[in-house]
Protein backbone atom coordinates (compact mmCIF):
# COMPACT_ATOMS: atom_id res chain seq x y z
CA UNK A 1 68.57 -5.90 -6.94
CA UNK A 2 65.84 -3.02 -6.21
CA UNK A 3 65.00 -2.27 -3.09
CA UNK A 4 61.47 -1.59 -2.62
CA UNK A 5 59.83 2.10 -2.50
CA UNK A 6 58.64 2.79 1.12
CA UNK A 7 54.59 3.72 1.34
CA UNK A 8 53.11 7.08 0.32
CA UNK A 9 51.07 6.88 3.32
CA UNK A 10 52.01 5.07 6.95
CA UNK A 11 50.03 1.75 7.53
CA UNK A 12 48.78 3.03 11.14
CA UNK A 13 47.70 6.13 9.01
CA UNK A 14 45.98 4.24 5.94
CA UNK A 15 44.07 2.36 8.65
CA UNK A 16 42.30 4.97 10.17
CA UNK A 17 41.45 6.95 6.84
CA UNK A 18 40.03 3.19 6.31
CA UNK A 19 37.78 4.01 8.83
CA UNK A 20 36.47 7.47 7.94
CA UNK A 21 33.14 7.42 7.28
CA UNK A 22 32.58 8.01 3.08
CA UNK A 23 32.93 11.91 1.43
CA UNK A 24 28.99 11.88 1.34
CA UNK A 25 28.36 11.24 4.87
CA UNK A 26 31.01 13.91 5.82
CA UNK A 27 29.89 16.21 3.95
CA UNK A 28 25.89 15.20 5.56
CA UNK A 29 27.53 15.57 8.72
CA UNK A 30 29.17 18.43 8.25
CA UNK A 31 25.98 20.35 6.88
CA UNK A 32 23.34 18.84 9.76
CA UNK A 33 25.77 20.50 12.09
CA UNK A 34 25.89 23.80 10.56
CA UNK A 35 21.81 23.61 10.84
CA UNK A 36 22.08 22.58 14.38
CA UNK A 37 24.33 25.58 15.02
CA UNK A 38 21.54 27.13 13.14
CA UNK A 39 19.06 26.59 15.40
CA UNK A 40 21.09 26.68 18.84
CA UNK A 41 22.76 29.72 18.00
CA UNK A 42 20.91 31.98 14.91
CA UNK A 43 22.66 35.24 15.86
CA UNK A 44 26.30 33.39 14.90
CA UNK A 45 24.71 33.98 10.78
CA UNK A 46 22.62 37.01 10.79
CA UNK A 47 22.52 39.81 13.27
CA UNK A 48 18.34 40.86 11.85
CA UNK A 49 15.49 40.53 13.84
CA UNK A 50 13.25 37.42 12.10
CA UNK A 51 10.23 39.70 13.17
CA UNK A 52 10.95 43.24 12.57
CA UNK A 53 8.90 44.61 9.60
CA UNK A 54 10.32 46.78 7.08
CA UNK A 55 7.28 47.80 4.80
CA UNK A 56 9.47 50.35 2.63
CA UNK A 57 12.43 47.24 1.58
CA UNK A 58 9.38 44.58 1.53
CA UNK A 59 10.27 41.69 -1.57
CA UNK A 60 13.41 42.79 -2.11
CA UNK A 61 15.70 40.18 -4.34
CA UNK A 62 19.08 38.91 -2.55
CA UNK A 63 21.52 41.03 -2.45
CA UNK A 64 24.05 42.46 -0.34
CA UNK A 65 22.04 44.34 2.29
CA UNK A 66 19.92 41.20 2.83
CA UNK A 67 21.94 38.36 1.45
CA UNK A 68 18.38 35.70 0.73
CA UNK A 69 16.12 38.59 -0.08
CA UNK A 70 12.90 39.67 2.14
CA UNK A 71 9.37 38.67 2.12
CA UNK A 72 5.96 40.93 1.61
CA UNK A 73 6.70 42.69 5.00
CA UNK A 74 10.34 43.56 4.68
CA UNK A 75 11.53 40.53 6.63
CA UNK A 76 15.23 39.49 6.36
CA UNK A 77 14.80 35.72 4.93
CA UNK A 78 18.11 34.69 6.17
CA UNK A 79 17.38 35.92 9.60
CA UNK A 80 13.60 33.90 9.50
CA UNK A 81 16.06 30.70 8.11
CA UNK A 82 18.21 31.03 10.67
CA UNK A 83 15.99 31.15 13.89
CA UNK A 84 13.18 29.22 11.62
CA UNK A 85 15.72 26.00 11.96
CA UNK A 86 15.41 25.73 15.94
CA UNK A 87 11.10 25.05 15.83
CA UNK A 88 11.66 22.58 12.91
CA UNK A 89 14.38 20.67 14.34
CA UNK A 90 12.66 20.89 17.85
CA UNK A 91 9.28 19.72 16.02
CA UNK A 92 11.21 16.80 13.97
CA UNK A 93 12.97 15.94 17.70
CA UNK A 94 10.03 16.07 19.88
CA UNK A 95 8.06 13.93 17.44
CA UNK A 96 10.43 11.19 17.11
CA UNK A 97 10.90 11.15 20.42
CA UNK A 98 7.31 10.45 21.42
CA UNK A 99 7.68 7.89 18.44
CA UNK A 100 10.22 5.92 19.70
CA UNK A 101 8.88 5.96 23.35
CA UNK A 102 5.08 4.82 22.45
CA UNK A 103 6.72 2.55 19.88
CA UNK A 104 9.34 1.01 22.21
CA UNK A 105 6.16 0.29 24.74
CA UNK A 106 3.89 -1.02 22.27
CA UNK A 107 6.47 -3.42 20.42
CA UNK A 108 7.82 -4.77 24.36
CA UNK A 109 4.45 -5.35 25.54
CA UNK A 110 3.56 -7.48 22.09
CA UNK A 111 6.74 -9.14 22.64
CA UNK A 112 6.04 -10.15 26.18
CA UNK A 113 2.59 -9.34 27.09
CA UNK A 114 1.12 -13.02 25.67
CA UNK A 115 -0.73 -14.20 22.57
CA UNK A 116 -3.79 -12.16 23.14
CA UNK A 117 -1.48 -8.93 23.57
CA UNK A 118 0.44 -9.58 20.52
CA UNK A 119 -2.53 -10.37 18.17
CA UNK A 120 -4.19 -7.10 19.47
CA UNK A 121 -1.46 -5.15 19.30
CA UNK A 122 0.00 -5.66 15.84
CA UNK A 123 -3.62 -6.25 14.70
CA UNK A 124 -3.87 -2.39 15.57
CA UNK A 125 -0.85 -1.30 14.22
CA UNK A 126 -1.33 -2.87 11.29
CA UNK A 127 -4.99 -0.88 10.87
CA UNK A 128 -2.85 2.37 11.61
CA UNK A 129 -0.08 1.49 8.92
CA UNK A 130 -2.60 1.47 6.22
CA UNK A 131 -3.26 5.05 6.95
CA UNK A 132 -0.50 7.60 5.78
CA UNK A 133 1.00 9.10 8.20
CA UNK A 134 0.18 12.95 7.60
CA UNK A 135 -4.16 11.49 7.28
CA UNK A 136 -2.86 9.95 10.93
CA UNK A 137 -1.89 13.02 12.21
CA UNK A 138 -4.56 15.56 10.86
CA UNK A 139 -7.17 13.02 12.60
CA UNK A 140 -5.14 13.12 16.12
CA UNK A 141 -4.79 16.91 15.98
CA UNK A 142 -8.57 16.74 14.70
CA UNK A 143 -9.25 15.43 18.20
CA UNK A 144 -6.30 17.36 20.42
CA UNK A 145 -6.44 20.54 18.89
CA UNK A 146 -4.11 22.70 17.16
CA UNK A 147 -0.63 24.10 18.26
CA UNK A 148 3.05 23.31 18.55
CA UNK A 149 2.63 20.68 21.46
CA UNK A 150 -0.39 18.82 20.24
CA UNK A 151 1.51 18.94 16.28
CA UNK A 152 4.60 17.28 18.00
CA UNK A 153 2.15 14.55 19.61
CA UNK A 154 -0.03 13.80 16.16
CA UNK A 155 2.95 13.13 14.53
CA UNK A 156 4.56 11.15 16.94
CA UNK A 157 1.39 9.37 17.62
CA UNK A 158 0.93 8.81 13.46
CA UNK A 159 5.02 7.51 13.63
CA UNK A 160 4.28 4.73 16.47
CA UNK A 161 3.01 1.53 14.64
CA UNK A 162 6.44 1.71 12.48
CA UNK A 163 8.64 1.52 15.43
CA UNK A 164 6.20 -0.80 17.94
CA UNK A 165 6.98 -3.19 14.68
CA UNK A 166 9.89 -3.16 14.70
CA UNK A 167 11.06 -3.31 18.35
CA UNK A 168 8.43 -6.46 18.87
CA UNK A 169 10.64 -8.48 15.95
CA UNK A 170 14.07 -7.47 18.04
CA UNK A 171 12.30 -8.29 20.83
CA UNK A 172 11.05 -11.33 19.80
CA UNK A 173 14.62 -12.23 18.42
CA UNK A 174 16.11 -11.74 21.69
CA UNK A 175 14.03 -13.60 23.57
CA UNK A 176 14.40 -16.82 21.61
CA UNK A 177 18.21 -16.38 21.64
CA UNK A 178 20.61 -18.66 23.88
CA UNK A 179 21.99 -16.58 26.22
CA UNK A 180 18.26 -15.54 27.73
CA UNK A 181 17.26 -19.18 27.34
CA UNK A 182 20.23 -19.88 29.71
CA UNK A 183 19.60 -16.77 32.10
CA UNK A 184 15.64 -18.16 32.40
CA UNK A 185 17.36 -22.06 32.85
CA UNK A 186 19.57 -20.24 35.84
CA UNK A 187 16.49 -18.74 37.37
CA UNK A 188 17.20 -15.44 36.77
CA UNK A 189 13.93 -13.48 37.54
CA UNK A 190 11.53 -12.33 34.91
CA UNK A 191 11.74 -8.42 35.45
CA UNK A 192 15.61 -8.39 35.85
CA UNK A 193 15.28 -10.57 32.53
CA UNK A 194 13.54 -7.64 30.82
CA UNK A 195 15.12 -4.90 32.06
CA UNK A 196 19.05 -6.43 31.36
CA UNK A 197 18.79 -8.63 28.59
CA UNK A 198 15.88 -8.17 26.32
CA UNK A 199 14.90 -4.40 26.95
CA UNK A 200 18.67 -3.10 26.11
CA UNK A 201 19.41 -5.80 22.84
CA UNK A 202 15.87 -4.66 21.66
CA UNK A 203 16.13 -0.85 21.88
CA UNK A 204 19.91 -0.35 19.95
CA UNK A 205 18.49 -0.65 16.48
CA UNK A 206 15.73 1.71 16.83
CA UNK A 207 18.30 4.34 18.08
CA UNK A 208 19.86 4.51 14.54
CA UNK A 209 16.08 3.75 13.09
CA UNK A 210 15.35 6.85 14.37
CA UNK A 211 18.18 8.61 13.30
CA UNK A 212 16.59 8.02 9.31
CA UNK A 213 13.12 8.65 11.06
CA UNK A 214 13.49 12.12 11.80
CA UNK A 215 13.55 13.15 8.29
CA UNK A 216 10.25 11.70 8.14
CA UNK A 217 8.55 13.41 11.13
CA UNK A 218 10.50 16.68 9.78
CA UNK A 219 8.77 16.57 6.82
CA UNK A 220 5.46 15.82 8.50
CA UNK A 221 5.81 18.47 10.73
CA UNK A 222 6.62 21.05 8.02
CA UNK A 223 3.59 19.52 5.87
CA UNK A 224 1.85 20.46 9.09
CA UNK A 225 2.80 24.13 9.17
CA UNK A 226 2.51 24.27 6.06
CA UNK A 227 -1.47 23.96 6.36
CA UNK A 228 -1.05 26.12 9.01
CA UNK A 229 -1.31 23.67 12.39
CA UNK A 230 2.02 24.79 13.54
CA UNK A 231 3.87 27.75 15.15
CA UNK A 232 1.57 30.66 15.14
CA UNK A 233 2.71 33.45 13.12
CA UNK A 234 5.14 35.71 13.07
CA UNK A 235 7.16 33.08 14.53
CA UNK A 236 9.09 31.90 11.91
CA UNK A 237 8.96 28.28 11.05
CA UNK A 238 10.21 26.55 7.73
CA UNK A 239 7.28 25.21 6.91
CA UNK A 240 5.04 28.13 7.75
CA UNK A 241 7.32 30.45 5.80
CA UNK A 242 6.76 27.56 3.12
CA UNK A 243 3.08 28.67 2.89
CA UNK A 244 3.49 32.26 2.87
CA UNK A 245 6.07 32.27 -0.13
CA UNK A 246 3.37 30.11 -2.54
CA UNK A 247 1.81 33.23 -3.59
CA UNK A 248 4.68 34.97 -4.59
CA UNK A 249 6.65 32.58 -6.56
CA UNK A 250 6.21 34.53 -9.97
CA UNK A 251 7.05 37.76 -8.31
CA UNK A 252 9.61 36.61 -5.50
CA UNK A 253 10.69 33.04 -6.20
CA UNK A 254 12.93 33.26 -3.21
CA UNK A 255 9.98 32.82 -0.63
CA UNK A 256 9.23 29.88 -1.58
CA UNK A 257 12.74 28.18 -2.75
CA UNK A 258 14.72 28.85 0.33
CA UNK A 259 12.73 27.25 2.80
CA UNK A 260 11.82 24.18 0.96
CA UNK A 261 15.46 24.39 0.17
CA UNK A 262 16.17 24.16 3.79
CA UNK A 263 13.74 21.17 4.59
CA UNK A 264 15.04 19.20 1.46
CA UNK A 265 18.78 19.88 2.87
CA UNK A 266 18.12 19.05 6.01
CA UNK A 267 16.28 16.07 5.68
CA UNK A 268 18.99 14.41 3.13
CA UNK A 269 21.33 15.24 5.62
CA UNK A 270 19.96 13.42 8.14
CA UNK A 271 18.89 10.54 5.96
CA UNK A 272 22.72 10.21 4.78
CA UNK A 273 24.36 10.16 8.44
CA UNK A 274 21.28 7.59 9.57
CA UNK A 275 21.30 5.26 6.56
CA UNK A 276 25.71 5.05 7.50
CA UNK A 277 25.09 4.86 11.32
CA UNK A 278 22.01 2.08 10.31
CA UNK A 279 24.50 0.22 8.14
CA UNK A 280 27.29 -0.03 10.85
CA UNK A 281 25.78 -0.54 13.84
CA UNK A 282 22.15 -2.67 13.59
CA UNK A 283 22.55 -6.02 13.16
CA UNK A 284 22.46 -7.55 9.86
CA UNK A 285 22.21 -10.86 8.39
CA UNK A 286 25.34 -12.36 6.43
C-alpha cells in the first residue's frame, strides 16, 4: 500500500498564486510604474539637466557618458525621457479626466433627463463619433487656442461622446433593474434615487473604461505635440521630442526611436493592466 506524496506547493499557497494576475499584466504593471516613478521623480534615473545645451557633444550616439545619446543641441535624451514622462502622463490624465466627467454628465442626463434629452443627446454624440477623434480635437483647439491647458480640454472634449455612451446604457440598465423599481415602489425620493442607486452602479465600469482610455488620449495628446500644439519648447515632452528627432533619423536614429519607443511602451502598458482590471471587475454577460 503507497501512501500518497504530499503537495509541491501548500493548497492555501496554490490559491493565492491562483489569483495573481497573468505574467503579462505583471510585467505591464510593473513597467507603468517604473514610468510613473519616471515622471514623479526624474532625478531617481538621470542626474542631467533636460535643458542644458551642450553644442560641442550635440548628436552624440549612446554610450556611456550619455547612456540614450543626445539630440542637435547636446541634450542628454535620457534626461528629456525622464522628465518628458511627467507632461505626457499629466496630458493623458488631465484629458481623461475631463472625458470621463463631461461623459459621465452627458450619458446621466440622457438616461434621466426624458425622451427629448435622450434623442438630442445621443443624436449629438453620435454626429461627434463620426469624426475621429484627433479632427475633434484640432477643431476645439481651432476655437480655444493653443497650449497645454486648452490641448488637455480638446482632447477630452473629442473623448466625451464614447464615454456619455456608454454611461447612458449602464444607466439605463440600472434604472430598469429590481432593486430601484422597489426603492421608487417604497417612495424613496427621486434625487436620493440618483445619487445612491443609479449614479454609483452607473459610474464603476467607466472607472476601468478609462483605465484602457488613457492610452488613447496619450496618444492623442502626443499626436498633438507632435504638430506642435503642446508644451512649448525646450520643455521636453514625448511627443514634441517626437517631432524634433524626424529630421535626423538617417543621421541620429535615436531621436526619433526612443520617444516613440516610450509612447508605444507606455500605452501597451496601460492597455494590458486596463483590458485585466476591465475583464474582472465590469459586469459581463454569461
Amino acid at each position: 500500500m503507497s501512501l500518497a506524496s504530499p503537495p509541491l506547493v501548500p493548497p492555501a499557497l496554490a490559491r493565492r498564486l491562483a489569483r495573481l494576475p497573468p505574467p503579462a499584466v505583471l510585467a505591464a504593471g510593473a513597467v507603468l510604474l517604473l514610468i510613473v516613478l519616471a515622471g514623479l521623480f526624474p532625478g531617481l534615473f538621470t542626474d542631467l539637466s533636460p535643458t542644458a545645451t551642450d553644442p560641442l557633444n550635440a548628436l552624440q550616439p549612446p554610450g556611456a557618458a550619455h547612456l540614450l545619446g543626445t539630440d542637435q543641441l547636446g541634450r542628454d535624451v535620457l534626461s528629456r525621457l525622464a522628465h518628458g514622462a511627467g507632461p505626457a502622463l499629466a496630458l493623458g490624465f488631465g484629458s481623461t479626466a475631463v472625458a470621463v466627467t463631461g461623459g459621465a454628465a452627458v450619458g446621466l442626463a440622457a438616461a434621466l433627463g426624458g425622451r427629448f434629452a435622450d434623442r438630442l443627446l445621443m443624436r449629438a454624440a453620435d454626429v461627434l463619433l463620426a469624426l475621429p477623434a484627433t479632427l475633434l480635437a484640432l477643431l476645439v483647439i481651432a476655437v480655444l487656442g493653443t497650449g497645454t491647458g486648452n490641448l488637455v480640454l480638446a482632447i477630452g472634449i473629442a473623448l466625451v461622446p464614447g464615454y456619455g455612451r456608454m454611461v447612458r446604457s449602464e444607466a439605463l440598465l440600472v434604472r430598469r433593474s429590481g432593486y430601484v423599481e422597489a426603492a421608487v415602489t417604497l417612495g424613496v425620493p427621486r434625487r436620493s434615487l440618483v445619487l445612491r442607486h443609479v449614479l454609483p452602479n452607473s459610474l464603476a465600469p467607466l472607472l476601468t473604461l478609462a483605465a484602457v482610455g488613457f492610452g488613447t488620449a496619450l496618444i492623442a495628446a502626443s499626436g498633438l505635440s507632435f504638430l506642435g500644439l503642446g508644451p512649448r519648447p525646450p520643455s521636453p515632452e514625448w511627443g514634441a521630442m517626437l517631432s524634433e528627432g524626424r529630421g535626423f533619423l538617417a543621421t541620429a536614429w535615436w531621436l526619433g526611436v526612443f520617444p516613440g519607443a516610450a509612447v508605444t511602451v507606455t500605452v501597451a502598458a496601460v492597455t494590458v493592466v486596463g483590458r485585466h482590471l476591465q475583464q474582472r471587475f465590469t459586469r459581463r454577460s454569461p
